[in-house]
N, C-alpha and C. Protein backbone atom coordinates (compact mmCIF):
# COMPACT_ATOMS: atom_id res chain seq x y z
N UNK A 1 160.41 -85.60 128.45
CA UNK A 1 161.37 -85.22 127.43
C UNK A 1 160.62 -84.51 126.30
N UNK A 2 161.11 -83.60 125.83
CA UNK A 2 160.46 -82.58 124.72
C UNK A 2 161.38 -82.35 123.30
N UNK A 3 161.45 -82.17 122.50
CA UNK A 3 162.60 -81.42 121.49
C UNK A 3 162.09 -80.52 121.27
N UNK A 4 163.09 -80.27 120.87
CA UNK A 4 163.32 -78.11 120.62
C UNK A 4 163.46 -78.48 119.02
N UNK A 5 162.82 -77.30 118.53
CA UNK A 5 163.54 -77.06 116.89
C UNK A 5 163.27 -75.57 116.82
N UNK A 6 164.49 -75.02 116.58
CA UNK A 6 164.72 -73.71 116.38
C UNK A 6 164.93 -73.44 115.28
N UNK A 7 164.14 -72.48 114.52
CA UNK A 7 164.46 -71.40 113.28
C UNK A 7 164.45 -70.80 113.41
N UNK A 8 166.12 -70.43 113.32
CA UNK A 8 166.79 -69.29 113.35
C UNK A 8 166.32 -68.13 112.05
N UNK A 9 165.90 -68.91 110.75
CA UNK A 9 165.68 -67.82 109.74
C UNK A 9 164.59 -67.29 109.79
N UNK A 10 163.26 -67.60 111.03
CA UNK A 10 162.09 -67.01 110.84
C UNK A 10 162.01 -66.45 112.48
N UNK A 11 163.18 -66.55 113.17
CA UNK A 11 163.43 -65.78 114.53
C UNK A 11 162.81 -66.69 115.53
N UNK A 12 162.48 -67.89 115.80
CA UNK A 12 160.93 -68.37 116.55
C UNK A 12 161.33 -69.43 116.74
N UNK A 13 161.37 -69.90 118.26
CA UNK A 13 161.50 -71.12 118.85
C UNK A 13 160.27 -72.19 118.92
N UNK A 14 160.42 -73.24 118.62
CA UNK A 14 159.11 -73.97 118.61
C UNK A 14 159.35 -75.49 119.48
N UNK A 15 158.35 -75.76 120.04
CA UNK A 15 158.12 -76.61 121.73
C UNK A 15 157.47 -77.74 120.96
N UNK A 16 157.92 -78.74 120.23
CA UNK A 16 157.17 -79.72 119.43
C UNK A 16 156.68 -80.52 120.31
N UNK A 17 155.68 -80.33 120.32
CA UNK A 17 154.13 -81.50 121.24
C UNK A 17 154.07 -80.87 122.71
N UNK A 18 154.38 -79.78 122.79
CA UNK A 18 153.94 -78.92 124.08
C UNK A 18 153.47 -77.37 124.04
N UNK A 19 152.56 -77.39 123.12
CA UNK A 19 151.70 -76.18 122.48
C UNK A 19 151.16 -75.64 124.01
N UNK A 20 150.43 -76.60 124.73
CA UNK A 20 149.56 -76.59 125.69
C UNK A 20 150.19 -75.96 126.95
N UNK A 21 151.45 -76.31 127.10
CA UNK A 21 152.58 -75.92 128.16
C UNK A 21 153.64 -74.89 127.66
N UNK A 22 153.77 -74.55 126.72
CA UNK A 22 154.33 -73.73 126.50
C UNK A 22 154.54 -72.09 126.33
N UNK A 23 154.81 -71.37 126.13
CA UNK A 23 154.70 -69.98 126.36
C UNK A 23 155.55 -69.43 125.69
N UNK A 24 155.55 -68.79 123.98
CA UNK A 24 156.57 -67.63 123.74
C UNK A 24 156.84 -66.56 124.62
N UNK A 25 157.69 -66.07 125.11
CA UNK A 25 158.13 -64.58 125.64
C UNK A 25 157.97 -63.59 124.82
N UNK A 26 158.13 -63.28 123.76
CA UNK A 26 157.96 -62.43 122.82
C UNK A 26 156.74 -62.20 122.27
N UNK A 27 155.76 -61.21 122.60
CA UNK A 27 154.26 -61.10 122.33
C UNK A 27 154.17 -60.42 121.13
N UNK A 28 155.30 -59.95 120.34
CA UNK A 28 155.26 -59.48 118.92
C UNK A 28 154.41 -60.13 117.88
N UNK A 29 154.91 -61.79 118.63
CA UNK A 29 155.12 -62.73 116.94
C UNK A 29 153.06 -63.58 117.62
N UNK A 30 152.79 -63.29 119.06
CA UNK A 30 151.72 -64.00 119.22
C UNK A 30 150.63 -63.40 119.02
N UNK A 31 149.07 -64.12 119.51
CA UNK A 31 147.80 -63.96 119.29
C UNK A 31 147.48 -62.49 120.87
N UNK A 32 148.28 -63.09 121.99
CA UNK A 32 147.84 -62.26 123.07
C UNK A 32 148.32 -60.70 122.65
N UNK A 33 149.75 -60.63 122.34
CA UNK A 33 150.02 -59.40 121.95
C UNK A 33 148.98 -57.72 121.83
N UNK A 34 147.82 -58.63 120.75
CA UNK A 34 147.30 -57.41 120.90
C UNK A 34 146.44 -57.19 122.28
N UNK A 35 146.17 -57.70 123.43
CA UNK A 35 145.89 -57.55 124.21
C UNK A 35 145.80 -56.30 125.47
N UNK A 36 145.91 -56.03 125.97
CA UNK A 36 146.11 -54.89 127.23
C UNK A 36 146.87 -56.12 128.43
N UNK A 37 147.45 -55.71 129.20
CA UNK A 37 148.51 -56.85 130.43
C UNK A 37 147.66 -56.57 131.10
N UNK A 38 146.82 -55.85 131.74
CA UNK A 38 145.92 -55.87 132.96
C UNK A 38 144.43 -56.99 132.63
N UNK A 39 144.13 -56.60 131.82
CA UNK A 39 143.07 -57.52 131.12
C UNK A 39 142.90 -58.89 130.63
N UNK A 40 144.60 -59.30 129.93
CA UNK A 40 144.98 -60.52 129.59
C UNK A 40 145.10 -61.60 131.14
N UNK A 41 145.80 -60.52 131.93
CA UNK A 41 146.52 -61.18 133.44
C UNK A 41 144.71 -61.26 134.01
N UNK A 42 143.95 -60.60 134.14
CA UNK A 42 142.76 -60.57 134.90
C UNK A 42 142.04 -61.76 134.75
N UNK A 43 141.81 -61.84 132.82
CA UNK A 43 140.94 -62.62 132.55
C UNK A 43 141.51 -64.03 133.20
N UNK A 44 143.22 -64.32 132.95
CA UNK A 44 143.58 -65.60 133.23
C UNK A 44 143.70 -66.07 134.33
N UNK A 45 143.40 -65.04 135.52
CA UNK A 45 143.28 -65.02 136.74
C UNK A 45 142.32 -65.48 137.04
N UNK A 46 140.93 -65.06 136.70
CA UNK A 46 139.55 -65.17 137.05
C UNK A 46 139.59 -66.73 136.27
N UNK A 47 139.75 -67.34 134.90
CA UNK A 47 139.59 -68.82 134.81
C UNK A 47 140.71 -69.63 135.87
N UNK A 48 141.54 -68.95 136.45
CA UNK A 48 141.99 -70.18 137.62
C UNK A 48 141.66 -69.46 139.10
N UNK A 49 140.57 -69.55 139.99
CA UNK A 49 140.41 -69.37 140.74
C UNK A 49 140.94 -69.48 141.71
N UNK A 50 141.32 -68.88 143.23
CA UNK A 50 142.16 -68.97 144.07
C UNK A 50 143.21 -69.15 144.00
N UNK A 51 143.89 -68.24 142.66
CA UNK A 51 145.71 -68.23 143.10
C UNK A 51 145.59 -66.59 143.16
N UNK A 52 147.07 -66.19 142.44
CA UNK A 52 147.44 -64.88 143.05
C UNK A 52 146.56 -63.99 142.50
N UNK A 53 146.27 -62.50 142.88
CA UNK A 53 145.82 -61.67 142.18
C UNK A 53 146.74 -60.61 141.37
N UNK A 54 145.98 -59.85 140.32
CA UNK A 54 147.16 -59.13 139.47
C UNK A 54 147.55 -58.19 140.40
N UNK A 55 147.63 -57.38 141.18
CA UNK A 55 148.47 -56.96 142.27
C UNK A 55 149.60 -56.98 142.27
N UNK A 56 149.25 -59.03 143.03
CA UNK A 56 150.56 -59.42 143.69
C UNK A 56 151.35 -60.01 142.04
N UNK A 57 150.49 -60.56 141.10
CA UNK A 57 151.07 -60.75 139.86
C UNK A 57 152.55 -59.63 139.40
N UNK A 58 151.85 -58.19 139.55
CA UNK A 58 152.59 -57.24 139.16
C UNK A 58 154.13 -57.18 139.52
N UNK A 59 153.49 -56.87 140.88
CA UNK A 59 154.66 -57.14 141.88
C UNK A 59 155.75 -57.96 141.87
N UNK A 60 155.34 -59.02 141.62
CA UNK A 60 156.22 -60.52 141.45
C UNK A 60 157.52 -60.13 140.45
N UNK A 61 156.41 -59.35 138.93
CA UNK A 61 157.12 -59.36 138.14
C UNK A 61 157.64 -58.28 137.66
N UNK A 62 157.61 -57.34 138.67
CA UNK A 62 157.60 -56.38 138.24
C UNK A 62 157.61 -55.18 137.08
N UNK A 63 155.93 -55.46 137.03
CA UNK A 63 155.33 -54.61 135.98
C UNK A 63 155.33 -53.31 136.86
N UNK A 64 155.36 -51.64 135.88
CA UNK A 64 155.03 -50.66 136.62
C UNK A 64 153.32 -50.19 136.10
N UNK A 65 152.92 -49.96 136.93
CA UNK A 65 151.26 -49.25 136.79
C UNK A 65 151.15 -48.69 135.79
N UNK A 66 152.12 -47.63 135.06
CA UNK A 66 151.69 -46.75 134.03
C UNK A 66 151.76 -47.89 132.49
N UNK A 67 152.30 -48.76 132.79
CA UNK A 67 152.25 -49.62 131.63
C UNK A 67 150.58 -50.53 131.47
N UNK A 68 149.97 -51.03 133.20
CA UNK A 68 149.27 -51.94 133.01
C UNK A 68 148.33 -51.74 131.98
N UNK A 69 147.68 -50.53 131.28
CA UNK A 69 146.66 -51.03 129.83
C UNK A 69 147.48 -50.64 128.83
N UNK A 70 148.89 -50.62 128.43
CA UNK A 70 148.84 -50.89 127.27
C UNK A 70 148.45 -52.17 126.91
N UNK A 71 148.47 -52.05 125.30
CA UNK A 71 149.12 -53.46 124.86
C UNK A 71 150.17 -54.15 124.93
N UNK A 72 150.23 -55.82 125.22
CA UNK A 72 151.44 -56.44 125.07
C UNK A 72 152.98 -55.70 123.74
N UNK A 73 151.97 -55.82 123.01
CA UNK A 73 153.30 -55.14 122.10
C UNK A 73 153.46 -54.11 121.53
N UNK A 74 153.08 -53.22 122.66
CA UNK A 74 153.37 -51.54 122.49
C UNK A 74 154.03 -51.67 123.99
N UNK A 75 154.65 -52.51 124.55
CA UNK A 75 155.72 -52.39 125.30
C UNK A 75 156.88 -52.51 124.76
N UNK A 76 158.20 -51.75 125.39
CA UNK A 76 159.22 -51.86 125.56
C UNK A 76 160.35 -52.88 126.20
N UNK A 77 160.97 -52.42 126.80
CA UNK A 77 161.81 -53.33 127.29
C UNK A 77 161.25 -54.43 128.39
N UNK A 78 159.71 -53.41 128.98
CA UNK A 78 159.28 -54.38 129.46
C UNK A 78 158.49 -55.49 129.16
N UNK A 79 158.29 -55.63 128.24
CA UNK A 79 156.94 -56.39 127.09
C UNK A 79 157.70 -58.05 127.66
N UNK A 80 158.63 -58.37 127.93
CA UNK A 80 158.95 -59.73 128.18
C UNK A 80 158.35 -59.98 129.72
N UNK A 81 158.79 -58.82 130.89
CA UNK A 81 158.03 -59.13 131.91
C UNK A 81 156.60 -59.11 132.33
N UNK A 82 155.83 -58.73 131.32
CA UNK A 82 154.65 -58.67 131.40
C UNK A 82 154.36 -60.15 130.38
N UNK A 83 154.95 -60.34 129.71
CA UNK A 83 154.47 -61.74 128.97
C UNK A 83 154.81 -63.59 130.29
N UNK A 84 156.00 -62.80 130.79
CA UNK A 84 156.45 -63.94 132.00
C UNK A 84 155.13 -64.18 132.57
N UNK A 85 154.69 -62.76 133.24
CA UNK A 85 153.73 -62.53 134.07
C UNK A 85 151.97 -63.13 133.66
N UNK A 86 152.35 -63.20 132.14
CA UNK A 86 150.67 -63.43 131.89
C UNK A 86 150.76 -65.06 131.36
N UNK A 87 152.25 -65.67 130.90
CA UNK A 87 152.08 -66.87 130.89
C UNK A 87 151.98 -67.79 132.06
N UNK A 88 152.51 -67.14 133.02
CA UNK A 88 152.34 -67.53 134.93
C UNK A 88 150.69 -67.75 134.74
N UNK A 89 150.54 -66.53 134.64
CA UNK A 89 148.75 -66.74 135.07
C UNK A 89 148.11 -67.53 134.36
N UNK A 90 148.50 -68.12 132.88
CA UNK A 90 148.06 -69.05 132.52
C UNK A 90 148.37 -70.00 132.74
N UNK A 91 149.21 -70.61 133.65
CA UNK A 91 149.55 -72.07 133.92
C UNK A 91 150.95 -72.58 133.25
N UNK A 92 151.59 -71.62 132.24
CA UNK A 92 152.68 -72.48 131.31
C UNK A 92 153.74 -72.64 132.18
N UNK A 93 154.49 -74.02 132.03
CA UNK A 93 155.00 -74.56 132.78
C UNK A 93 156.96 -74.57 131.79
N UNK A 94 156.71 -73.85 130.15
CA UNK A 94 157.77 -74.03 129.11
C UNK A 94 157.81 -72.70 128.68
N UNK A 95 158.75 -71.79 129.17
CA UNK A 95 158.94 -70.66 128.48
C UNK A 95 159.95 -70.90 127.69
N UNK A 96 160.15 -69.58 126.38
CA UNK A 96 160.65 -70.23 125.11
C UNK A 96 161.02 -68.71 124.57
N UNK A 97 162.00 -68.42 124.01
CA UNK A 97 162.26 -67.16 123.60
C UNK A 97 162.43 -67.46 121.91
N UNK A 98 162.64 -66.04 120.91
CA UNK A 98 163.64 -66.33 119.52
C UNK A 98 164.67 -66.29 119.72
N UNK A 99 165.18 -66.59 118.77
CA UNK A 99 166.93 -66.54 118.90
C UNK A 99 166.93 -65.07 119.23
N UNK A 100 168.51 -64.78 120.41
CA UNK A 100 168.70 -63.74 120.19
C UNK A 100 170.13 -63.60 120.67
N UNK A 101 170.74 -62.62 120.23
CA UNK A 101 172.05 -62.51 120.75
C UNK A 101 172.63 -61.86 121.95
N UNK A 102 173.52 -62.42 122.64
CA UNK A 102 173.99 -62.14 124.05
C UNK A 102 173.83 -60.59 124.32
N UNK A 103 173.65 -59.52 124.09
CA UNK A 103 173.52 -58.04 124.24
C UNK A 103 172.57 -58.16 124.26
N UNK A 104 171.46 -58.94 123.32
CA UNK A 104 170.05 -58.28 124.02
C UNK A 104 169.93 -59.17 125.37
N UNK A 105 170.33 -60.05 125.77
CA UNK A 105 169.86 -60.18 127.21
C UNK A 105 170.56 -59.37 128.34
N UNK A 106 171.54 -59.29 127.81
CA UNK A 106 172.22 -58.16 128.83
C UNK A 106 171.32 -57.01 128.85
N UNK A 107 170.63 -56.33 127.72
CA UNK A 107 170.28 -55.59 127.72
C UNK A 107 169.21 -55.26 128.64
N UNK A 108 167.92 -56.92 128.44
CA UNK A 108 167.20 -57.25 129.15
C UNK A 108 167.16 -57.37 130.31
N UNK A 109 168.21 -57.69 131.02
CA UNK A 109 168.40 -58.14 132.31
C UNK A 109 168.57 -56.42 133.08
N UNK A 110 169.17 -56.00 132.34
CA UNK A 110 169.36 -54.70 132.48
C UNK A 110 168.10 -53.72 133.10
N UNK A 111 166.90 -54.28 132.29
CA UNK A 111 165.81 -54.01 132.63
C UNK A 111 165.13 -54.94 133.33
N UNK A 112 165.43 -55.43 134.11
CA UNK A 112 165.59 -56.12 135.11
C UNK A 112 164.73 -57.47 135.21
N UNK A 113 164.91 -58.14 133.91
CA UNK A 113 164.36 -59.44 133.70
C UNK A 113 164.80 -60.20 134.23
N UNK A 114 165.89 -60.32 134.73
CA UNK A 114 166.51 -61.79 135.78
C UNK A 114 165.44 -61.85 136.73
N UNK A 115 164.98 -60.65 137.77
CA UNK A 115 163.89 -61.45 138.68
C UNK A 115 163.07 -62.02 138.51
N UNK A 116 161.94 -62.06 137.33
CA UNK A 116 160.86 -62.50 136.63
C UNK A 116 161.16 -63.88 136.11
N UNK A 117 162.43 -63.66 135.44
CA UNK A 117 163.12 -65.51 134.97
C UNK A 117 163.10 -66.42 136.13
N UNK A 118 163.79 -66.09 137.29
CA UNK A 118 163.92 -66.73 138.71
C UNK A 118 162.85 -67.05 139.03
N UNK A 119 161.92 -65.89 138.82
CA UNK A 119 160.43 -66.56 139.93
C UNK A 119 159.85 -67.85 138.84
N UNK A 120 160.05 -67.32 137.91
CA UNK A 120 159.48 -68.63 136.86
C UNK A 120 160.05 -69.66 137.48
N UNK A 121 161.14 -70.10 137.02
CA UNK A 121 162.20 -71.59 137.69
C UNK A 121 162.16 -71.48 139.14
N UNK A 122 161.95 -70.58 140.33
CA UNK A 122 161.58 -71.39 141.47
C UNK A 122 159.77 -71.92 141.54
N UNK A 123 159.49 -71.52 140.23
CA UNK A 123 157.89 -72.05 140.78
C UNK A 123 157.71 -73.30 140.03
N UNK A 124 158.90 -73.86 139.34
CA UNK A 124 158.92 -75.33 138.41
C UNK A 124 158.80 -75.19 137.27
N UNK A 125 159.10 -73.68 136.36
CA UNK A 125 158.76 -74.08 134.90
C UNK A 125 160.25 -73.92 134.47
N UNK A 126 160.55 -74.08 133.40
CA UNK A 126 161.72 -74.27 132.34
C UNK A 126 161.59 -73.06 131.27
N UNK A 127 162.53 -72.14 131.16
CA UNK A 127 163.17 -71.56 130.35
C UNK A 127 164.28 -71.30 129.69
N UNK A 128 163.44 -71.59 128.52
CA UNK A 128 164.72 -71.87 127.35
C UNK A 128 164.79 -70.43 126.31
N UNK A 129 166.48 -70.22 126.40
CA UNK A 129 166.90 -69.03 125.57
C UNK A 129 167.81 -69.23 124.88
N UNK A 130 167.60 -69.13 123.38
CA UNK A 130 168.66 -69.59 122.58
C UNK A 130 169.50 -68.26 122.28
N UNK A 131 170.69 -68.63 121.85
CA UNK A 131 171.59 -67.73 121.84
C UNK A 131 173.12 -67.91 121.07
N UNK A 132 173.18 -67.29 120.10
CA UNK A 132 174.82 -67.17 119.26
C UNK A 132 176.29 -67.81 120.37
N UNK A 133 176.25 -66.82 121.24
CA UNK A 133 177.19 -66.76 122.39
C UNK A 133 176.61 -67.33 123.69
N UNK A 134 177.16 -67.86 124.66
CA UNK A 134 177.01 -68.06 125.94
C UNK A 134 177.93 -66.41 127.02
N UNK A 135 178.35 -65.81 126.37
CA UNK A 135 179.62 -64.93 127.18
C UNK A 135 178.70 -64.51 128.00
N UNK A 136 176.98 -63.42 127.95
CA UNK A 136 176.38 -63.38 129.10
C UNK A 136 175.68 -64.14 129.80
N UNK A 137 174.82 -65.46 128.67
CA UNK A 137 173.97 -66.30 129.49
C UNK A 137 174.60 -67.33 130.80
N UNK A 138 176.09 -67.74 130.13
CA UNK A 138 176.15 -68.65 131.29
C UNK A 138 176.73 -68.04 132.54
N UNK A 139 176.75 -66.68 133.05
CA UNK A 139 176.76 -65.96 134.09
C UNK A 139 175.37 -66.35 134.82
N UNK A 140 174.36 -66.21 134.14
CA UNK A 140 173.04 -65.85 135.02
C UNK A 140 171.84 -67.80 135.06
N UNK A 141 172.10 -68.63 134.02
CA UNK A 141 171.57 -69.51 133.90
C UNK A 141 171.61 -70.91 134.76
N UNK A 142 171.07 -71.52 134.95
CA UNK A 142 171.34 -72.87 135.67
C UNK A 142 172.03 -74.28 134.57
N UNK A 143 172.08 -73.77 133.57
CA UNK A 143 172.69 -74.68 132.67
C UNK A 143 172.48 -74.01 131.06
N UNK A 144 173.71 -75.05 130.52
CA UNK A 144 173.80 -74.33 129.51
C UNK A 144 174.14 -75.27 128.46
N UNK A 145 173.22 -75.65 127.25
CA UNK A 145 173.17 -76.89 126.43
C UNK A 145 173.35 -76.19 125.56
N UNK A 146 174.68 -76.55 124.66
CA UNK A 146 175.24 -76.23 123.85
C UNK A 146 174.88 -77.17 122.03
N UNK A 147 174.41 -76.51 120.90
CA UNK A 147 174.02 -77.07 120.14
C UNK A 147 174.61 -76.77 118.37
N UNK A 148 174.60 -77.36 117.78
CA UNK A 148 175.56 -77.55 116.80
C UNK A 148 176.75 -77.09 117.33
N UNK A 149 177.55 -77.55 117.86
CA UNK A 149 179.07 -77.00 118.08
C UNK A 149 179.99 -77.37 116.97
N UNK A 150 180.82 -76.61 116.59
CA UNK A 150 181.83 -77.15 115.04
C UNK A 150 182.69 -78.51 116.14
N UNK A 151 182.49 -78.94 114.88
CA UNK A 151 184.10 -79.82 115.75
C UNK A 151 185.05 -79.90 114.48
N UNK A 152 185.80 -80.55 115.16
CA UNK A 152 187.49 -81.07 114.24
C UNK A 152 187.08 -82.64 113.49
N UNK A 153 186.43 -82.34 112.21
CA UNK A 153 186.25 -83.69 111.57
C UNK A 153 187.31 -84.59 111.51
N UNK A 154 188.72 -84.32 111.01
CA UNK A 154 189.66 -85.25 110.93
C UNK A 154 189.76 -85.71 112.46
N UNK A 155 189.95 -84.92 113.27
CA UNK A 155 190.12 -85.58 115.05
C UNK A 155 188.56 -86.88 114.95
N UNK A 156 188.04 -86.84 114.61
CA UNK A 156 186.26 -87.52 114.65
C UNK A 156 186.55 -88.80 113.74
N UNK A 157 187.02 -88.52 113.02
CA UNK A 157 187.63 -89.31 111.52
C UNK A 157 188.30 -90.69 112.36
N UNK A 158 189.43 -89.77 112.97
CA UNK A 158 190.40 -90.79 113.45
C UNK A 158 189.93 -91.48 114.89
N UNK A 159 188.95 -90.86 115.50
CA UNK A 159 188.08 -91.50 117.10
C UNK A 159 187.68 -92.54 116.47
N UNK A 160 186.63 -92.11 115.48
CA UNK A 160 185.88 -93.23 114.84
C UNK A 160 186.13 -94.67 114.31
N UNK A 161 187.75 -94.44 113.54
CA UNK A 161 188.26 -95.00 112.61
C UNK A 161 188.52 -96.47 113.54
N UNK A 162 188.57 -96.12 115.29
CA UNK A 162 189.62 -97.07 116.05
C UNK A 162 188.59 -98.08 116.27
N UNK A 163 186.95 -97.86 116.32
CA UNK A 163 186.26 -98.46 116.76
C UNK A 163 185.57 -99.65 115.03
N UNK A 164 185.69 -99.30 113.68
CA UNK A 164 185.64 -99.82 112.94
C UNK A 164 186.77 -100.31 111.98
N UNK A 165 187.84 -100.24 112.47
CA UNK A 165 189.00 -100.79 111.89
C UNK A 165 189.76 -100.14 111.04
N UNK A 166 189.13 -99.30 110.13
CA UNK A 166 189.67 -98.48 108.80
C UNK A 166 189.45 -96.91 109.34
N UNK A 167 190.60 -96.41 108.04
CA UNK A 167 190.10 -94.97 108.18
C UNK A 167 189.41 -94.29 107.17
């Protein structure tokens, strides 16, 4: 079990007591960012010996070649599949996005981030995407945990009222 605490006013999801397992998607706000994806994915390749190579890494996630030396965040639309791809190679088992609103994942998906999300969750890790709306996520997600929801205080008032006697 983990908690989530999201701030929304500084954009940035945070994994309280799973620093180690965890993985922002967004290489804007991190340390790898300034990195190159061929170099970041290589190095994290070469400290875990005998798994995939960046190749088949690419492939998986589909990165295209003309991107592999930029930097993480002198990418575009693809800068999330190359971050999937390099937190894979590091082992994170908790991907974690900022808040964002239902159009940009459409947008994303658009650019064809659903396959890269999938390979994550069939290989056992958890990704979490917070979001204003559910109207596109709960099309594409395996669940969908809904948080501060308004409710009807007087309806709550009067649930409550039956179990302590008064209102």
């Amino acid at each position: 079990m983990f908690e989530i605490k999201v701030d929304t006013s500084a954009c940035k999801s945070i994994i309280m007591g799973y620093d180690s397992k965890s993985h922002n998607l967004e290489p804007l706000e991190e340390p790898y960012g300034k990195f190159t994806v061929r170099k970041a994915i290589e190095k994290a390749l070469k400290d875990k010996p005998g798994t995939e190579t960046f190749p088949e890494l690419a492939e998986k996630f589909l990165l295209t070649p003309e991107r592999f030396d930029r930097k993480f965040r002198h990418l575009s639309g693809e800068r999330w599949r190359a971050s999937v791809a390099y937190g894979y190679a590091i082992g994170k088992k908790i991907f974690y996005a900022p808040y964002q609103t239902s159009t940009f994942y459409y947008q994303m998906c658009q650019s064809s981030l659903l396959k890269p999300l999938r390979e994550l969750t069939a290989s056992g890790a958890v990704v979490l995407l917070p979001v204003g709306s559910d109207e596109f996520l709960k099309h594409i997600v395996d669940k969908v945990i809904y948080l501060n929801r308004q409710y009807d205080i007087a309806q709550l008032k009067q649930f409550y009222s039956g179990f302590s006697g008064s209102e």
